[in-house]
Protein backbone atom coordinates (compact mmCIF):
# COMPACT_ATOMS: atom_id res chain seq x y z
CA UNK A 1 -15.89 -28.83 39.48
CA UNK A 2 -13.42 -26.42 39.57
CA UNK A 3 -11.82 -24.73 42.98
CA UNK A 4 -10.25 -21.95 44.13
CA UNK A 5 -7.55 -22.80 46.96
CA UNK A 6 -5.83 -19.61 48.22
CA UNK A 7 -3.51 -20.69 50.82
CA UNK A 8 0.67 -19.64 51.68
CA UNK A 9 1.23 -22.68 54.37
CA UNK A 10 3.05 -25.43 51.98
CA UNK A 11 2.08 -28.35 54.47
CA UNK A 12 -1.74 -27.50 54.64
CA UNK A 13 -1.55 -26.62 51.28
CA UNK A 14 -0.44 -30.06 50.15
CA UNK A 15 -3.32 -31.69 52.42
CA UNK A 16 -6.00 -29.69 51.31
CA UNK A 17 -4.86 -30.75 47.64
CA UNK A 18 -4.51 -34.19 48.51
CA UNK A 19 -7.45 -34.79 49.77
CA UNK A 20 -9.68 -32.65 47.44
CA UNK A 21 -7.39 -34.86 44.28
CA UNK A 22 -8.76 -38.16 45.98
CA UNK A 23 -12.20 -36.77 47.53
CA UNK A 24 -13.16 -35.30 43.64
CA UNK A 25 -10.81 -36.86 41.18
CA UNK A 26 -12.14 -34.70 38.17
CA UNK A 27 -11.93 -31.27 40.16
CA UNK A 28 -9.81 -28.89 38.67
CA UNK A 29 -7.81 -27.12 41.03
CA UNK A 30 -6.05 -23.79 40.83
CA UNK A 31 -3.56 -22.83 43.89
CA UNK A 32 -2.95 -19.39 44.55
CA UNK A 33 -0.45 -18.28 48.10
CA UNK A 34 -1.39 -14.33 48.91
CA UNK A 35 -3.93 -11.95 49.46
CA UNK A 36 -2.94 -10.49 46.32
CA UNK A 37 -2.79 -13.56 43.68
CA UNK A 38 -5.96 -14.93 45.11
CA UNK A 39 -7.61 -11.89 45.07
CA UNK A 40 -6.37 -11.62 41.13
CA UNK A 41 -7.72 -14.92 40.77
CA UNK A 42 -10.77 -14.10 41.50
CA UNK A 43 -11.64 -10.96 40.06
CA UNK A 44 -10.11 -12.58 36.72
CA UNK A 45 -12.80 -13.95 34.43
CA UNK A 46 -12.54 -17.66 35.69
CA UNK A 47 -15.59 -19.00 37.50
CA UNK A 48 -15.01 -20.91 40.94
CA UNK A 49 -17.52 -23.15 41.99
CA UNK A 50 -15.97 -23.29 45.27
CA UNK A 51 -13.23 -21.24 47.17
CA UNK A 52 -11.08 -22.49 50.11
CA UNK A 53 -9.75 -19.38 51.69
CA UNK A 54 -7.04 -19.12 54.24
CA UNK A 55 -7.67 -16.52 56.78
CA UNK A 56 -4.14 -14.99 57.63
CA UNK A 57 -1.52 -15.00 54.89
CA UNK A 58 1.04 -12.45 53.53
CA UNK A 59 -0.28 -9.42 51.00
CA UNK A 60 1.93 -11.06 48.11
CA UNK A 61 3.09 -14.89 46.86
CA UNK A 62 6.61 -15.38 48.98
CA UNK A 63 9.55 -16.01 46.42
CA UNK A 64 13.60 -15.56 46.06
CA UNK A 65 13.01 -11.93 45.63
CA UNK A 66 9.75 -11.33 47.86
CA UNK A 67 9.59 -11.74 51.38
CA UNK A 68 5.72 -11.72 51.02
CA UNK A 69 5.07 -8.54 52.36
CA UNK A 70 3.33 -7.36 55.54
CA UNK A 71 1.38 -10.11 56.81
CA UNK A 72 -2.30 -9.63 57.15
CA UNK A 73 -4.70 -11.04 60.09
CA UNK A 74 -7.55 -10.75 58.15
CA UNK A 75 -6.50 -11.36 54.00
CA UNK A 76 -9.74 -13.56 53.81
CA UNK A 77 -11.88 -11.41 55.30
CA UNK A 78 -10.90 -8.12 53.25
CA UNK A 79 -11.35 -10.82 50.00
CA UNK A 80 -14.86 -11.64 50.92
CA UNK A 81 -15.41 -7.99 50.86
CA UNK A 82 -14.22 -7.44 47.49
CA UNK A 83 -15.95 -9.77 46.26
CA UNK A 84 -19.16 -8.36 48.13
CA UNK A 85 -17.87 -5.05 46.49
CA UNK A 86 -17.84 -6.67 42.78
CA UNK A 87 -20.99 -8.94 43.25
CA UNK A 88 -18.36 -11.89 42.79
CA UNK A 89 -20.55 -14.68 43.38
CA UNK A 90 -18.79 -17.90 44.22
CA UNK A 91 -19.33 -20.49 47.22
CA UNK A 92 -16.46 -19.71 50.18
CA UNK A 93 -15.03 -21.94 52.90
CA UNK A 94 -12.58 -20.47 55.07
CA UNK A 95 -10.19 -22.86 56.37
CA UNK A 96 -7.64 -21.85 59.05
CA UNK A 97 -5.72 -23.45 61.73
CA UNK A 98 -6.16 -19.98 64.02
CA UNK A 99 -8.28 -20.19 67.13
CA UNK A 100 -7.84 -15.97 67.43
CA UNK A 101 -6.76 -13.84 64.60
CA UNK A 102 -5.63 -9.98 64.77
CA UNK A 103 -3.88 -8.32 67.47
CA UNK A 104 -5.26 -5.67 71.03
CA UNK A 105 -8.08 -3.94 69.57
CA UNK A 106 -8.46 -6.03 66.44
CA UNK A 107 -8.17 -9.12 68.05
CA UNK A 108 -10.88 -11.49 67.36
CA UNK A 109 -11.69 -15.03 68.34
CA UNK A 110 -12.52 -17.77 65.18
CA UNK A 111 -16.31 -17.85 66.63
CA UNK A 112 -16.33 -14.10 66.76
CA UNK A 113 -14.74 -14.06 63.01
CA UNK A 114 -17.22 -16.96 62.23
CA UNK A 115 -20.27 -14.96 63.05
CA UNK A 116 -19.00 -11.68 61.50
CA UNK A 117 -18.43 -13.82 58.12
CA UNK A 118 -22.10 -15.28 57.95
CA UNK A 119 -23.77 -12.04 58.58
CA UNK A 120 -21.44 -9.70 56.33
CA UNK A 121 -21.41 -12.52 53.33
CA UNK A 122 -24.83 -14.68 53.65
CA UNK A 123 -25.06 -15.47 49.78
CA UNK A 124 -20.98 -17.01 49.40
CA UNK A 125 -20.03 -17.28 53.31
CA UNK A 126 -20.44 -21.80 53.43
CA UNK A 127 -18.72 -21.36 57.13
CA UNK A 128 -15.24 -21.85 58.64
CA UNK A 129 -13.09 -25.07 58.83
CA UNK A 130 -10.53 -25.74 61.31
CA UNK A 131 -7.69 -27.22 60.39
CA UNK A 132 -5.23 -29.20 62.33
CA UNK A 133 -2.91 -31.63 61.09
CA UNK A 134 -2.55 -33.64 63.54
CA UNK A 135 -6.07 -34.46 63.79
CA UNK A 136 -8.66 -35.89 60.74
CA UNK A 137 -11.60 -33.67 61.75
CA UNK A 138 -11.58 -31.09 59.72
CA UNK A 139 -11.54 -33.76 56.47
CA UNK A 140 -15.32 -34.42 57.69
CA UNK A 141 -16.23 -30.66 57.63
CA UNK A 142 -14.62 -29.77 54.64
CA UNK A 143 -16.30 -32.97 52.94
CA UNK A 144 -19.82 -32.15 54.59
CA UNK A 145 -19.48 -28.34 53.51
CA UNK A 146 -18.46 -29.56 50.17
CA UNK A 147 -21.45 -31.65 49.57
CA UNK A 148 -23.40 -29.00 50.37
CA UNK A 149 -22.46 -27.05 47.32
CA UNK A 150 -22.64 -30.06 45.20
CA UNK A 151 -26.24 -30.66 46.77
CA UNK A 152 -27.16 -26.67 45.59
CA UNK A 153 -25.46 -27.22 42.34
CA UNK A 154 -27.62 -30.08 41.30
CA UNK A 155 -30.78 -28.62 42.91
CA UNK A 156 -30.26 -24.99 40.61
């Protein structure tokens, strides 16, 4: 299996890793921290069978040099479309530690974002994850949302 994680937060970064490394030992796993480089990893010509996808993150990877750009509310949301815009088909869990995203106007809550997601993307949308680290939960939804795509993968 091979996975997509696009996510800038080093600590949930590290969990999501660890726990995918001992959950699938044989997954290959490629890490990418921005809108931008996950986006790029995506539209390359590598094949995902699953993507973890933060929510909010900065347009580009942070570095010495780069201060990561303007941050972006909705950098998961705006990938999903691109991917609806290039018929990128690829299985997509969003995982976030949000409860509301975006700001006045834009603001949206993670049910409202939720629901959005599964009617704009029903053939990659899996669902939405929440992630806190000082609580195991999310471990069981991110297992029972990964089974699922193993279950669809052996039943294609």
């Amino acid at each position: 299996m091979r996975m997509l994680i696009i996510e800038d937060d080093e600590n949930k970064r590290q969990q999501l890793e660890l726990f995918l490394r001992n959950l699938l030992p044989q997954c290959v796993l490629v890490i990418r921290k921005s809108y931008n480089s996950g986006l790029r990893a995506i539209m390359g010509n590598e094949m995902y069978d699953l993507i973890l996808l933060d929510m909010t993150m900065p347009t580009y990877d942070i570095g010495l040099d780069e201060d990561g750009g303007r941050p972006q509310h909705y950098a998961g949301r705006a990938i999903l479309r691109q991917m609806k815009r290039h018929d990128i088909i690829a299985p997509v869990i969003v995982v976030t530690q949000f409860d509301v995203f975006g700001e006045g106007h834009d603001r949206m809550t993670r049910d409202e974002l939720d629901t959005q997601l599964r009617q704009e993307h029903l053939k990659v949308y899996l669902g939405m994850v929440y992630y806190n680290a000082a609580v195991d939960g999310w471990k069981d939804e991110l297992h029972a949302a990964i089974l699922s795509v193993a279950y669809d993968k052996e039943g294609a």
